[in-house]
PDB file of N, CA and C in Angstrom:
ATOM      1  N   UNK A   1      13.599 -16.206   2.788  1.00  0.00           N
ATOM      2  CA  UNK A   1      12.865 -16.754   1.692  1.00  0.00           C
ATOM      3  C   UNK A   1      12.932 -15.724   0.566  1.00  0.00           C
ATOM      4  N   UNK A   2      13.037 -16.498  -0.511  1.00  0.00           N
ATOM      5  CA  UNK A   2      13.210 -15.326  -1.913  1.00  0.00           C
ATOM      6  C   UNK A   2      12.219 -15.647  -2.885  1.00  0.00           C
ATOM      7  N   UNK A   3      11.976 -15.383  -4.178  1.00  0.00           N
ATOM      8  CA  UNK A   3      11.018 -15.603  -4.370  1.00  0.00           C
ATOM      9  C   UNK A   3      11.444 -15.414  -6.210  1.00  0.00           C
ATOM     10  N   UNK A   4      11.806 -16.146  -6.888  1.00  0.00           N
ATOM     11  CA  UNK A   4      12.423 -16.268  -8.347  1.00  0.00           C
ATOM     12  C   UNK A   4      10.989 -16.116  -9.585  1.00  0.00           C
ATOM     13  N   UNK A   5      10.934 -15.265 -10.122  1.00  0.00           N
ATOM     14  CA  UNK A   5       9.754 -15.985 -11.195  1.00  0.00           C
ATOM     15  C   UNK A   5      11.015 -16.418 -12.739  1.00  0.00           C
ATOM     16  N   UNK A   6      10.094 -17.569 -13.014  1.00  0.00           N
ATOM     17  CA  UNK A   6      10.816 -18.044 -13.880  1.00  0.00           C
ATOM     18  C   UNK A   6      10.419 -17.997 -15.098  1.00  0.00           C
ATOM     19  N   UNK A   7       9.144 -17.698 -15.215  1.00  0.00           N
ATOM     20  CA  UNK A   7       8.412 -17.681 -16.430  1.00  0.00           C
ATOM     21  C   UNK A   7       6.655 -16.993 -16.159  1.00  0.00           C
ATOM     22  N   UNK A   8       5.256 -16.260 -16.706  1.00  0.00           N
ATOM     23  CA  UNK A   8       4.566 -15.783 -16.006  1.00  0.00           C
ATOM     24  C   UNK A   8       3.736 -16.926 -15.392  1.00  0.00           C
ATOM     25  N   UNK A   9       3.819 -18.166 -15.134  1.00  0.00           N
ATOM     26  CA  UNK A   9       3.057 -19.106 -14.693  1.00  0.00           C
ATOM     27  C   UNK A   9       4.101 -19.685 -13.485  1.00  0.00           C
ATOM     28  N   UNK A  10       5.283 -19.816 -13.499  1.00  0.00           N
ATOM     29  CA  UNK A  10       6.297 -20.366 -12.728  1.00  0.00           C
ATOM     30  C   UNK A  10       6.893 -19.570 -11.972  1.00  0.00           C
ATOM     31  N   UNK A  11       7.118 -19.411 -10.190  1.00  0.00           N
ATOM     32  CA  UNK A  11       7.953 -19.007  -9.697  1.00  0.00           C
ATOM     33  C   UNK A  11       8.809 -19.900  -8.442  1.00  0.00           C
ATOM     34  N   UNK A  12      10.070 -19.814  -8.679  1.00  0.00           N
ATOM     35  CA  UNK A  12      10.659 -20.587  -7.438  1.00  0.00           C
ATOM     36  C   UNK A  12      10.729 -19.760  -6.100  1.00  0.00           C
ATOM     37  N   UNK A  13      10.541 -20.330  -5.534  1.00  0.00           N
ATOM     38  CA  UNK A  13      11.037 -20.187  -4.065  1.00  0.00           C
ATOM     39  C   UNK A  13      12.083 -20.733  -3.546  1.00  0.00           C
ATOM     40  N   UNK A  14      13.235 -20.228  -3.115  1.00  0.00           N
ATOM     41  CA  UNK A  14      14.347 -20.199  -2.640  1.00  0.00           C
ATOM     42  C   UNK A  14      14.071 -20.173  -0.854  1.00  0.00           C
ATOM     43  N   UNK A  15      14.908 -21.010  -0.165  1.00  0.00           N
ATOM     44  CA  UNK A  15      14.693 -20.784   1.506  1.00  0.00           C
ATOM     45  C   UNK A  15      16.084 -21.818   1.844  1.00  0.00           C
ATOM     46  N   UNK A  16      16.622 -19.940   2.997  1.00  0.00           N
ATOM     47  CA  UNK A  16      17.647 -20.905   3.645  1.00  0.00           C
ATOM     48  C   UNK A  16      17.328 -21.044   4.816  1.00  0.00           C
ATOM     49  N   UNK A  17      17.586 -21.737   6.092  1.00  0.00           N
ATOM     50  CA  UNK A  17      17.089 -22.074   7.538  1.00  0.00           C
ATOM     51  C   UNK A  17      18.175 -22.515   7.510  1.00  0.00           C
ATOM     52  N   UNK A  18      18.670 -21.563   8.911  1.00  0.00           N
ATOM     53  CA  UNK A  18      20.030 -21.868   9.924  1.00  0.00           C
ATOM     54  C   UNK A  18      19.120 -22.178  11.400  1.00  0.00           C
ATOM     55  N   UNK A  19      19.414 -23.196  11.747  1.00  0.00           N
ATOM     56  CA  UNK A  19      19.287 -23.209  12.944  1.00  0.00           C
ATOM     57  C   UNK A  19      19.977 -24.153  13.755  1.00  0.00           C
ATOM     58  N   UNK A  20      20.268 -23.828  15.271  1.00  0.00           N
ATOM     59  CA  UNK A  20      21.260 -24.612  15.765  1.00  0.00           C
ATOM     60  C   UNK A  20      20.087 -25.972  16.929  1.00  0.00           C
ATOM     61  N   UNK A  21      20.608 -26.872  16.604  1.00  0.00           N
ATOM     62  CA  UNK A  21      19.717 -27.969  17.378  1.00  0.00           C
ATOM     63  C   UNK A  21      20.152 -28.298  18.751  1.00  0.00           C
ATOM     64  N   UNK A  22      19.392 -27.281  19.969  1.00  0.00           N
ATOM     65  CA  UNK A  22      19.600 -27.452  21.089  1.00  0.00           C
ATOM     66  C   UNK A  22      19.661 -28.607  21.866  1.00  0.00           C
ATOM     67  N   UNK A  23      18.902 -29.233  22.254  1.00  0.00           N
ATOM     68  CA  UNK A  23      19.035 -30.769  22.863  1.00  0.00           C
ATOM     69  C   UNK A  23      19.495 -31.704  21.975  1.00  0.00           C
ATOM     70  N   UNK A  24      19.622 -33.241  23.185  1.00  0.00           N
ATOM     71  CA  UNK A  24      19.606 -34.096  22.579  1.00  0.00           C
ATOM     72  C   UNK A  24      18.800 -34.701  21.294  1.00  0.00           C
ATOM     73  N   UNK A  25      18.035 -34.893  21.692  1.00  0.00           N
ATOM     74  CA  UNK A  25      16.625 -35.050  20.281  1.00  0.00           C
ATOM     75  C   UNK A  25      16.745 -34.313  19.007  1.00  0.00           C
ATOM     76  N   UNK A  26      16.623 -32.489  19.235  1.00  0.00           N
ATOM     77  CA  UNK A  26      17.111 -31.884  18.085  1.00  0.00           C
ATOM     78  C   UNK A  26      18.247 -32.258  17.735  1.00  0.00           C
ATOM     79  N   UNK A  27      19.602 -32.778  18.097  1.00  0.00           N
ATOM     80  CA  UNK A  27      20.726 -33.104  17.352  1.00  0.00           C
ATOM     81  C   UNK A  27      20.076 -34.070  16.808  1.00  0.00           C
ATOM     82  N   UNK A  28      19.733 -35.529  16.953  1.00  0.00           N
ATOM     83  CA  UNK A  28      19.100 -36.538  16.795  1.00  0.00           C
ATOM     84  C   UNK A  28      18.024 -36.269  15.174  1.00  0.00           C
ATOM     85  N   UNK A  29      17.395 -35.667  15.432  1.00  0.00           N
ATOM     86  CA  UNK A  29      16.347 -34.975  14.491  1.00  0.00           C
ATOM     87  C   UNK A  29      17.005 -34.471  13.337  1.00  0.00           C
ATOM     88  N   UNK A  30      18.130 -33.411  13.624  1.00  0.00           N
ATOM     89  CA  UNK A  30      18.734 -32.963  12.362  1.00  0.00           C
ATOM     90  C   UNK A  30      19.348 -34.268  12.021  1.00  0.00           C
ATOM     91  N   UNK A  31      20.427 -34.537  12.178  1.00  0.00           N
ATOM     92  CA  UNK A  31      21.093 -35.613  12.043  1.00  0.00           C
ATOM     93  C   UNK A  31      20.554 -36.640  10.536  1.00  0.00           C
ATOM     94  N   UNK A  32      19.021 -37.032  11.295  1.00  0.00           N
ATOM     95  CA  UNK A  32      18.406 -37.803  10.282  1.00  0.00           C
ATOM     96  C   UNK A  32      17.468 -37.160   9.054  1.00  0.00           C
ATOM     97  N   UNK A  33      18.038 -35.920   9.149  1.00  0.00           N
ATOM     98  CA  UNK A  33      17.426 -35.219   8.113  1.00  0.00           C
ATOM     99  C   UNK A  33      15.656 -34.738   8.247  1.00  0.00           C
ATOM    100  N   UNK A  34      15.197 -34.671   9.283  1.00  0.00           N
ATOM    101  CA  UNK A  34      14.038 -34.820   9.336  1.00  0.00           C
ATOM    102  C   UNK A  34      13.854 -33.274   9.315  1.00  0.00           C
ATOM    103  N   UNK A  35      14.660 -32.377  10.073  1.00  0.00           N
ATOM    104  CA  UNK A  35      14.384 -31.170   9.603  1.00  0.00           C
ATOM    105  C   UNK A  35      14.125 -30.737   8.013  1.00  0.00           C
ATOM    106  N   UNK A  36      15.321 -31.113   7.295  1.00  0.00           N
ATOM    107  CA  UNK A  36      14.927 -30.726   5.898  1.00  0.00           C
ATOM    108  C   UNK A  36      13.401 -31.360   5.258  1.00  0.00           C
ATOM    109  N   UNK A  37      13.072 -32.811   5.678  1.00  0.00           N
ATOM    110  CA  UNK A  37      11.744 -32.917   5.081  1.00  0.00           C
ATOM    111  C   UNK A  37      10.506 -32.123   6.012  1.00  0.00           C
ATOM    112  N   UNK A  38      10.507 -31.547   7.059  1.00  0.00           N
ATOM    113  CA  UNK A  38       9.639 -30.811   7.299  1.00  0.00           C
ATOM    114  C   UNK A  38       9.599 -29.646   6.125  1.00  0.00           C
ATOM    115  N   UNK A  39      10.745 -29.274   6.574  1.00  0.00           N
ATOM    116  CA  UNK A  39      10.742 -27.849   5.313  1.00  0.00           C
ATOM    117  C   UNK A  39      10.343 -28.301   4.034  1.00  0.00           C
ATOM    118  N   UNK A  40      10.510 -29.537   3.334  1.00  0.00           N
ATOM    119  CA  UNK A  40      10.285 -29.706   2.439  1.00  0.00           C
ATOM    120  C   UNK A  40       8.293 -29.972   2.434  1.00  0.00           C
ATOM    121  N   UNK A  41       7.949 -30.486   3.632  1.00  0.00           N
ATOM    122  CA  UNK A  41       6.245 -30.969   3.504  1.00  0.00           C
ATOM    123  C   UNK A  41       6.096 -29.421   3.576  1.00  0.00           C
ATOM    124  N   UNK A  42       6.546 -28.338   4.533  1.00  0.00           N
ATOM    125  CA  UNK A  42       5.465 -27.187   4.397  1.00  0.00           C
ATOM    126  C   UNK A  42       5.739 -26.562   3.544  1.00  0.00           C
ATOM    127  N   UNK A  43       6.457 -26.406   2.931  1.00  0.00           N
ATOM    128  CA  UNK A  43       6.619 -25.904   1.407  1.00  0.00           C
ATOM    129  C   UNK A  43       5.583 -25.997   0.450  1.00  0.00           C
ATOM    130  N   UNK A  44       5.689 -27.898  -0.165  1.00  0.00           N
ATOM    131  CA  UNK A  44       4.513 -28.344  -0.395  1.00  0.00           C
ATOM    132  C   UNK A  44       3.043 -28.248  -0.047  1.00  0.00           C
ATOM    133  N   UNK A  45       2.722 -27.932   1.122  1.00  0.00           N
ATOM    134  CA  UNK A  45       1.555 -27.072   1.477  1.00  0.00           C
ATOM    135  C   UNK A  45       1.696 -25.973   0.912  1.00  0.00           C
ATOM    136  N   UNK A  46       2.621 -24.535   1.203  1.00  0.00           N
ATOM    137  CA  UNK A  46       2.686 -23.756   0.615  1.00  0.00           C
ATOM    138  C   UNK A  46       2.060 -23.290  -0.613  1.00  0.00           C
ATOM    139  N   UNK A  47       2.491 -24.471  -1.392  1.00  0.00           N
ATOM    140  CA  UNK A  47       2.674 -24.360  -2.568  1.00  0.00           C
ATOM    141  C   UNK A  47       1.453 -24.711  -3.175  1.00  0.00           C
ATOM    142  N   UNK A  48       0.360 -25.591  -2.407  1.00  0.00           N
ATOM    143  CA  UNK A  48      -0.511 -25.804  -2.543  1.00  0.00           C
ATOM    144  C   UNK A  48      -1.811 -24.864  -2.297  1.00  0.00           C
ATOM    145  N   UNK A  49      -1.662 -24.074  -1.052  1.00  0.00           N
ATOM    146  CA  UNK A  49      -2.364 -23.027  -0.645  1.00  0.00           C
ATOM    147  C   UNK A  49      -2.541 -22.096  -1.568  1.00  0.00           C
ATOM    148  N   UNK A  50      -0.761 -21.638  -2.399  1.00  0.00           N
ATOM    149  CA  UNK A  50      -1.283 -20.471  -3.111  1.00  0.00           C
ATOM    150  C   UNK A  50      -1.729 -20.765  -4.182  1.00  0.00           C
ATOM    151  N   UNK A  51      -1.917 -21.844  -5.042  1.00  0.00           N
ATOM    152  CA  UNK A  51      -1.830 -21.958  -6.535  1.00  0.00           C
ATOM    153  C   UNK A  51      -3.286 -22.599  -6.137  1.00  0.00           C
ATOM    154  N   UNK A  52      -3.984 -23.067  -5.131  1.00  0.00           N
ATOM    155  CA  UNK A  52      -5.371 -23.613  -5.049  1.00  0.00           C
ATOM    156  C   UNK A  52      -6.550 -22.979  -4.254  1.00  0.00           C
ATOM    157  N   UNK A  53      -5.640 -22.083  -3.277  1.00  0.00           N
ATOM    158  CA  UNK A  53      -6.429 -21.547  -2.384  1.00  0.00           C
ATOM    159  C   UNK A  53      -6.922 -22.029  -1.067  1.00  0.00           C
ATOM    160  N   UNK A  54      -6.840 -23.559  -0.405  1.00  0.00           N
ATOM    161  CA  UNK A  54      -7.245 -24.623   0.121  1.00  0.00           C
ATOM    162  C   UNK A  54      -5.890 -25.166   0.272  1.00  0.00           C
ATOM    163  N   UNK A  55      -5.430 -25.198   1.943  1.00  0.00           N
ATOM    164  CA  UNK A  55      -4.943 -26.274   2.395  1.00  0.00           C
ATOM    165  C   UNK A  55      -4.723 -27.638   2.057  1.00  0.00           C
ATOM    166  N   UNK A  56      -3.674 -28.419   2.210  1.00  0.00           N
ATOM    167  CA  UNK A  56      -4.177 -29.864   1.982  1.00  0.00           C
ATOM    168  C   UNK A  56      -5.028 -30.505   3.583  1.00  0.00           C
ATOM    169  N   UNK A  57      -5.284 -29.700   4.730  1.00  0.00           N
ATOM    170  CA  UNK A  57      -6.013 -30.035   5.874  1.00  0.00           C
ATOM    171  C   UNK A  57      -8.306 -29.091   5.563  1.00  0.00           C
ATOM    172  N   UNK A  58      -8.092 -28.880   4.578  1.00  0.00           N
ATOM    173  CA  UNK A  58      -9.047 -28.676   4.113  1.00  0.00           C
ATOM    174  C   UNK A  58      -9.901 -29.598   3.710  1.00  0.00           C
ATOM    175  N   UNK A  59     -11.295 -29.805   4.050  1.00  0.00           N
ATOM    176  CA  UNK A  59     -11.738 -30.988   3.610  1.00  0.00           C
ATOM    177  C   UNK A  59     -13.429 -30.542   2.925  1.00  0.00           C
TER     178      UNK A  59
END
């Protein structure tokens, strides 16, 4: 993970993930892309945590 500022209010985050999908299912799983939208929902948490302070499982 890297960490770009783009401006003093804006910074990107950059992330690469190698991983090899052992079983059946994990082939299955990558396949349909579901890995990348995980990475993409916890990101979005991420991203939410730091700029709010509060989880989106925060209530």
């Amino acid at each position: 993970m890297a960490f770009t500022q783009l401006n003093s209010n804006t910074t990107r985050v950059w992330v690469r993930l190698e991983w090899s999908p052992e079983n059946l299912a994990e082939r299955a799983w990558a396949a349909l892309g579901f890995d990348n939208m995980q990475v993409r929902a916890d990101l979005l948490r991420f991203k939410e945590f730091i700029e709010t302070g509060r989880s989106g499982s925060d209530a």
